[in-house]
N, C-alpha and C. Protein backbone atom coordinates (compact mmCIF):
# COMPACT_ATOMS: atom_id res chain seq x y z
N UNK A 1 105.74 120.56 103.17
CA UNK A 1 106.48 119.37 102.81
C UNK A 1 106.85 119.45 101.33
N UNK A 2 107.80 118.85 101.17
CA UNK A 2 108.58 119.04 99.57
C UNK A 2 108.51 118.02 98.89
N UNK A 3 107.67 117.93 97.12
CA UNK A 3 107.49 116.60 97.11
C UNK A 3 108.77 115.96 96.65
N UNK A 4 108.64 114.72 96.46
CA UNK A 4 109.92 113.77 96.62
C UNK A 4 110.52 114.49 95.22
N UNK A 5 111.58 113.92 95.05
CA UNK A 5 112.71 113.92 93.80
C UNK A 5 111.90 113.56 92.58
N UNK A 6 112.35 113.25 91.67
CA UNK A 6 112.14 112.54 90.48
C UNK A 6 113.01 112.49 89.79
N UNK A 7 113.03 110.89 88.83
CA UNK A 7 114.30 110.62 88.04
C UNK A 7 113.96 111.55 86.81
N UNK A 8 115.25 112.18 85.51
CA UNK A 8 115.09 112.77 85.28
C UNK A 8 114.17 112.43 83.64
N UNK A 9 113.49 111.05 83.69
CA UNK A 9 112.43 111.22 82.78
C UNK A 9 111.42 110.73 82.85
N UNK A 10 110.83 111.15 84.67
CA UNK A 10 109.66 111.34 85.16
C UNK A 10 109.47 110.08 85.66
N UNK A 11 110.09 108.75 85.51
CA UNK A 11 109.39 107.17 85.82
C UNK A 11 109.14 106.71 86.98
N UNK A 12 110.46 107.84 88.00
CA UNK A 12 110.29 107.16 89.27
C UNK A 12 110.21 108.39 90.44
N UNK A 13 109.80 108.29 91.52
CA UNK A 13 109.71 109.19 92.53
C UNK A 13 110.50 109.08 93.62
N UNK A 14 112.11 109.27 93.76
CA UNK A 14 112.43 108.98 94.72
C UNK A 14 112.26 109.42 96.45
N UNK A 15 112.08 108.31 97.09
CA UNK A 15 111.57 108.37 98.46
C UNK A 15 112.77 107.97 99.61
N UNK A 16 113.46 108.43 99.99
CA UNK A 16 114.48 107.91 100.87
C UNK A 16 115.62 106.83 100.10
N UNK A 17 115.79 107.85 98.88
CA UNK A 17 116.95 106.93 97.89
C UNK A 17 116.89 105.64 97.41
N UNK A 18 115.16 105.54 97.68
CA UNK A 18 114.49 104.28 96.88
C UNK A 18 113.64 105.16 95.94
N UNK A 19 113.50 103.78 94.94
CA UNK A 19 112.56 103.98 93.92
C UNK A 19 111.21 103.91 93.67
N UNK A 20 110.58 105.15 93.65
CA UNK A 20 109.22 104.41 92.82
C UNK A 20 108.50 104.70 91.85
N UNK A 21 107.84 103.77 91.26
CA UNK A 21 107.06 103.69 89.87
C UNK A 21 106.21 105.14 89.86
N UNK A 22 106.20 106.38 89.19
CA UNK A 22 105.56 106.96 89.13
C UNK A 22 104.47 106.70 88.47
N UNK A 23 103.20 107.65 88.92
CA UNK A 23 101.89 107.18 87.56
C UNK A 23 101.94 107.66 86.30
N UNK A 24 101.69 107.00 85.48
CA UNK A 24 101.63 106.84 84.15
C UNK A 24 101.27 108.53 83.83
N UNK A 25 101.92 109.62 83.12
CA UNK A 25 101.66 110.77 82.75
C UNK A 25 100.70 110.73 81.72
N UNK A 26 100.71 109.81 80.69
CA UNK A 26 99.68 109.52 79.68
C UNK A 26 98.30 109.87 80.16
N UNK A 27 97.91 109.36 81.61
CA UNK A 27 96.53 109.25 82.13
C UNK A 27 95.75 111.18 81.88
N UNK A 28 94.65 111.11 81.37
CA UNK A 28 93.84 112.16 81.95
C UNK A 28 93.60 112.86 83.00
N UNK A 29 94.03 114.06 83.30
CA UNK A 29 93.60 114.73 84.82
C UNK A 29 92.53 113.98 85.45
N UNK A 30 91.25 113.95 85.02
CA UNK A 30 90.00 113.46 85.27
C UNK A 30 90.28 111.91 85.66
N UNK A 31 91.12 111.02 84.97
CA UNK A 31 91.50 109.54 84.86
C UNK A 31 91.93 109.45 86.29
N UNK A 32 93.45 110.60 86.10
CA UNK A 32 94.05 110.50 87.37
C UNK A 32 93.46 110.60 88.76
N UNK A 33 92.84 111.50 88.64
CA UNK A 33 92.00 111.97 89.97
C UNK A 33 91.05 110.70 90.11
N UNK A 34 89.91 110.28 89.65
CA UNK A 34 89.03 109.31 90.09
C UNK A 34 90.26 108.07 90.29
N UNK A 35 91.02 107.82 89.60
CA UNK A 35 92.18 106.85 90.14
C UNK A 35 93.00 106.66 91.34
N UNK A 36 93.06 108.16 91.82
CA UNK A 36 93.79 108.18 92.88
C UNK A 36 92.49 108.17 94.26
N UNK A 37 91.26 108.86 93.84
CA UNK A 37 90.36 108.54 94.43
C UNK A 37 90.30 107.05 95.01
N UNK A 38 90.06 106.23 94.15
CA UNK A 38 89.51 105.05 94.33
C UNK A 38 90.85 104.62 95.31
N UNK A 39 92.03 104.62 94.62
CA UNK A 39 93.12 104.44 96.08
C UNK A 39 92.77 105.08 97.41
N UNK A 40 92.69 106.24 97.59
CA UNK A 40 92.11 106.62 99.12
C UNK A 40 91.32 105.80 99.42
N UNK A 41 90.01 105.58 99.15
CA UNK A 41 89.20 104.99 99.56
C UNK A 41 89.68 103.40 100.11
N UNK A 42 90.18 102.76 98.78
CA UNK A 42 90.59 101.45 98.95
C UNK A 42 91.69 101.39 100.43
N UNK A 43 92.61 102.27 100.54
CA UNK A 43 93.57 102.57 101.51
C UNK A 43 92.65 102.59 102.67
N UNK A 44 92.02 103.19 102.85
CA UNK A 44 90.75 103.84 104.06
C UNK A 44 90.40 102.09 104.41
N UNK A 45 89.83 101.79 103.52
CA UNK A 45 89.21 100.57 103.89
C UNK A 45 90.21 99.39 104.55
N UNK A 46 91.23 99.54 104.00
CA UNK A 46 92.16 98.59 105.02
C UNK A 46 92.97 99.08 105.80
N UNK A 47 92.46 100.26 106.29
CA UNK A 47 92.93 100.92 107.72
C UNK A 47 91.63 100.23 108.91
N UNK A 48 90.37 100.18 107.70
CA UNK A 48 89.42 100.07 108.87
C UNK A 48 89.39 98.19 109.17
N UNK A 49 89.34 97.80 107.74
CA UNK A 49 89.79 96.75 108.35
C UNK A 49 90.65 95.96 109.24
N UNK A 50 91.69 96.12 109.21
CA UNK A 50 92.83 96.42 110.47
C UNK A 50 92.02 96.65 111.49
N UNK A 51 91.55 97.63 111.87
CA UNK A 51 91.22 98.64 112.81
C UNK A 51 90.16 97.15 113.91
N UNK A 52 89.37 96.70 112.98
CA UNK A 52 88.19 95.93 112.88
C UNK A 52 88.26 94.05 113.36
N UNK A 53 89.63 93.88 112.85
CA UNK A 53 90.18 93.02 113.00
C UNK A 53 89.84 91.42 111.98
N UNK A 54 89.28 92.50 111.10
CA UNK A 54 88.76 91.67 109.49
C UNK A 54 89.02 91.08 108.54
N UNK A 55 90.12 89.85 108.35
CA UNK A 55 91.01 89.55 107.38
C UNK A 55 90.17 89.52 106.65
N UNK A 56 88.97 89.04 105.74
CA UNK A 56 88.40 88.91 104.52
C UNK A 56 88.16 90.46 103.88
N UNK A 57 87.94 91.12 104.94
CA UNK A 57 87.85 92.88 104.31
C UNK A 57 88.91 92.99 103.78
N UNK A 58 90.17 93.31 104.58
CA UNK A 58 91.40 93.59 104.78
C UNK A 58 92.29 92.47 103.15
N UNK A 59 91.55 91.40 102.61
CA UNK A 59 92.40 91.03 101.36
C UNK A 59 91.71 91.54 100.61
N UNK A 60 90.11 91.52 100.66
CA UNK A 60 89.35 92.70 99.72
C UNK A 60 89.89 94.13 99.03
N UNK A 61 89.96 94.87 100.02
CA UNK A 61 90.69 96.13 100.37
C UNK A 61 92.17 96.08 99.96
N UNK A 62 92.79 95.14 100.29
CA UNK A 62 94.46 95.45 99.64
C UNK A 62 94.44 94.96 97.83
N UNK A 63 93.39 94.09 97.43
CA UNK A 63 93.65 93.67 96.18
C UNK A 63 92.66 95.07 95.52
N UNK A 64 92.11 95.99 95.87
CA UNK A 64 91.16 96.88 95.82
C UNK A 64 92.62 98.36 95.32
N UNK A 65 93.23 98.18 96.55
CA UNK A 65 94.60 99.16 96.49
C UNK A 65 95.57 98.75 95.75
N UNK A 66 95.44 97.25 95.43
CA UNK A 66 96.56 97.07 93.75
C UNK A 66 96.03 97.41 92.77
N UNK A 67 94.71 97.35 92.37
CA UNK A 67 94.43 97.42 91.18
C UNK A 67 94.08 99.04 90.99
N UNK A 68 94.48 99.88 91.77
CA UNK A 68 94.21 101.18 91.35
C UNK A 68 95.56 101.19 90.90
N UNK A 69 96.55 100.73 91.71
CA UNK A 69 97.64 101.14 91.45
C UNK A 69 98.07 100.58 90.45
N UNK A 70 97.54 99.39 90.03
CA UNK A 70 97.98 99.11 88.51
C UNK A 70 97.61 99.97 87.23
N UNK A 71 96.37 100.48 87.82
CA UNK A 71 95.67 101.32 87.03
C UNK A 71 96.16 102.69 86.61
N UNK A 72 97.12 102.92 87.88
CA UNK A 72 97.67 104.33 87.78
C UNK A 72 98.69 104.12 86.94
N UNK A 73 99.44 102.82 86.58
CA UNK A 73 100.68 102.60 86.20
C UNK A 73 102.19 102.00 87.12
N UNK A 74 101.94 102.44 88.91
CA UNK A 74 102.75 102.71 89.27
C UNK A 74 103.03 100.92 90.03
N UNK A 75 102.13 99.88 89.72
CA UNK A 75 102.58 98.70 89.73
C UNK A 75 101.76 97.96 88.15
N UNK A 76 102.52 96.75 87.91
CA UNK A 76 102.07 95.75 86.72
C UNK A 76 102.98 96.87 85.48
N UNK A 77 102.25 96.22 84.17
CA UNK A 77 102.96 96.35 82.93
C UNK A 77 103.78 98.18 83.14
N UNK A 78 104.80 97.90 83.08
CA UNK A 78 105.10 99.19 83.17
C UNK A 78 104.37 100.04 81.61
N UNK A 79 104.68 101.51 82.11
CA UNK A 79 104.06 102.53 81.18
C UNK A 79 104.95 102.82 80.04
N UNK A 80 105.69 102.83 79.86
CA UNK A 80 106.91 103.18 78.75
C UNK A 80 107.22 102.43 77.53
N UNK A 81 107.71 102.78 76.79
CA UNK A 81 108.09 101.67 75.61
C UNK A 81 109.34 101.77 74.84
N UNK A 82 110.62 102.38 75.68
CA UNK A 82 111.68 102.27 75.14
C UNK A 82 112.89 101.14 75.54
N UNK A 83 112.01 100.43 75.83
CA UNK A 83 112.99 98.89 76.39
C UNK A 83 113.64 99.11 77.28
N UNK A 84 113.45 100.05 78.29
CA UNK A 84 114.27 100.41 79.95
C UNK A 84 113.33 99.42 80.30
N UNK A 85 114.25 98.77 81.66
CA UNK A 85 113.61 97.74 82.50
C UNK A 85 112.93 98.95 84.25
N UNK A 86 112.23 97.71 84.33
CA UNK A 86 111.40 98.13 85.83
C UNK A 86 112.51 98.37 86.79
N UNK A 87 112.38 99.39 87.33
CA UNK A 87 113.49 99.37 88.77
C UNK A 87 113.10 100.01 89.49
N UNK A 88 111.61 99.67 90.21
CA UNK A 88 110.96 100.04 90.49
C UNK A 88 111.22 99.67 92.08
N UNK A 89 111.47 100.43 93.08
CA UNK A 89 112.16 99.70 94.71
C UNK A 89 113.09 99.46 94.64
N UNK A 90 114.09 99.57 93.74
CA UNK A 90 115.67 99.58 93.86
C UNK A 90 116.25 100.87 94.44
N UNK A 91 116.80 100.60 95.39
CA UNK A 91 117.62 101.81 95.80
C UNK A 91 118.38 102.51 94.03
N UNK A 92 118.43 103.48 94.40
CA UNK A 92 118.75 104.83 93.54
C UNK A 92 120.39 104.01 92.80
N UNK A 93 121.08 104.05 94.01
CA UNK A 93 122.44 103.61 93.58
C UNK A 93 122.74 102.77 93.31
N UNK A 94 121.92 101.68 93.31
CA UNK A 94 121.94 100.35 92.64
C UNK A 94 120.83 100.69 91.89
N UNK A 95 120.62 101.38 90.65
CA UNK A 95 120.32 100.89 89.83
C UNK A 95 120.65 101.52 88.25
N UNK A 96 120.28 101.98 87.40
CA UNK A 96 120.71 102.96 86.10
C UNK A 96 121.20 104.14 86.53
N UNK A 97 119.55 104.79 87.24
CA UNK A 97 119.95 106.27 87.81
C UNK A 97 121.50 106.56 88.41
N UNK A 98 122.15 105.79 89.34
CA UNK A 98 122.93 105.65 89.79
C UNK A 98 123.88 107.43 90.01
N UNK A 99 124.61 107.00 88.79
CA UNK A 99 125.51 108.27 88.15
C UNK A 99 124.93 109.54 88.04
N UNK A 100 123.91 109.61 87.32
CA UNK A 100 122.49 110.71 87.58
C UNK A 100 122.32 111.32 89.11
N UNK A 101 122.17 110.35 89.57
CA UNK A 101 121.94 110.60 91.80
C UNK A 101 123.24 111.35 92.22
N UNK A 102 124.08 110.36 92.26
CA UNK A 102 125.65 110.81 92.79
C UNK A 102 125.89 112.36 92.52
N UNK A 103 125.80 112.80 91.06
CA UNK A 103 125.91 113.93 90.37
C UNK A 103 125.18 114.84 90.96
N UNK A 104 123.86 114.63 91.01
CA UNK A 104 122.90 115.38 91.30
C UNK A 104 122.42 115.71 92.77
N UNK A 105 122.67 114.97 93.60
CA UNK A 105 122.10 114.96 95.21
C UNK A 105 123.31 115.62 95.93
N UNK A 106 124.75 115.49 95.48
CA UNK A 106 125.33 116.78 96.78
C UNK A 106 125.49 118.27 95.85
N UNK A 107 124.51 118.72 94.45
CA UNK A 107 124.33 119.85 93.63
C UNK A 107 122.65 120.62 94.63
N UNK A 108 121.74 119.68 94.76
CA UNK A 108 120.80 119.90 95.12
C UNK A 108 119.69 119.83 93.77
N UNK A 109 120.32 119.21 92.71
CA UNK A 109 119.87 119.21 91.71
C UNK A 109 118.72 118.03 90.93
N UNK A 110 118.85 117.36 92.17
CA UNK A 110 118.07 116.11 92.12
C UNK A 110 116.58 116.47 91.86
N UNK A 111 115.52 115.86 91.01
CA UNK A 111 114.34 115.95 90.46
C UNK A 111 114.24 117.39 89.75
């Protein structure tokens, strides 16, 4: 499998010509990894909850899977500091990237 695209200054990961928040590059290998850890796990847990039929697990577990992901960067204060806005779940073509995409996706040049 091929990983997704990326815009071309790393922020977003495109997934089916939507956007998403990549994790924060700043983070530590070591940071990253126990970060993305704790997402599996948290993820796991509201599969089982589901599974279980557990709503009190199951809001446990999803506020468990935001806060990694805030942690990673890839939801809350964005990571950057050059006054670009969040466009974070915007389709590709509606948003900055736009012109960038068009250019780049019938080149094969995309990410």
């Amino acid at each position: 499998m091929m990983p997704p695209d990326r815009t071309p200054d790393g922020r977003y990961l495109i997934v089916r010509g939507r956007l998403w928040r990549a994790a924060n590059p700043h983070l530590s290998e070591d940071e990253r990894a126990s970060l993305v850890a704790e997402l599996m796990k948290a993820r796991r847990a509201v599969g089982a909850a589901l599974r279980n039929g557990d709503p009190g697990a199951e809001r446990t577990a999803r506020a468990q899977v935001h806060a990694a992901k805030v942690a990673l960067g890839e939801r809350g204060p964005i990571w950057w500091s050059d006054g670009a806005p969040d466009e974070n779940r915007r389709l590709v073509k509606n948003s900055s990237y736009a012109d960038w995409w068009s250019d780049s996706v019938g080149t094969g040049a995309a990410g």
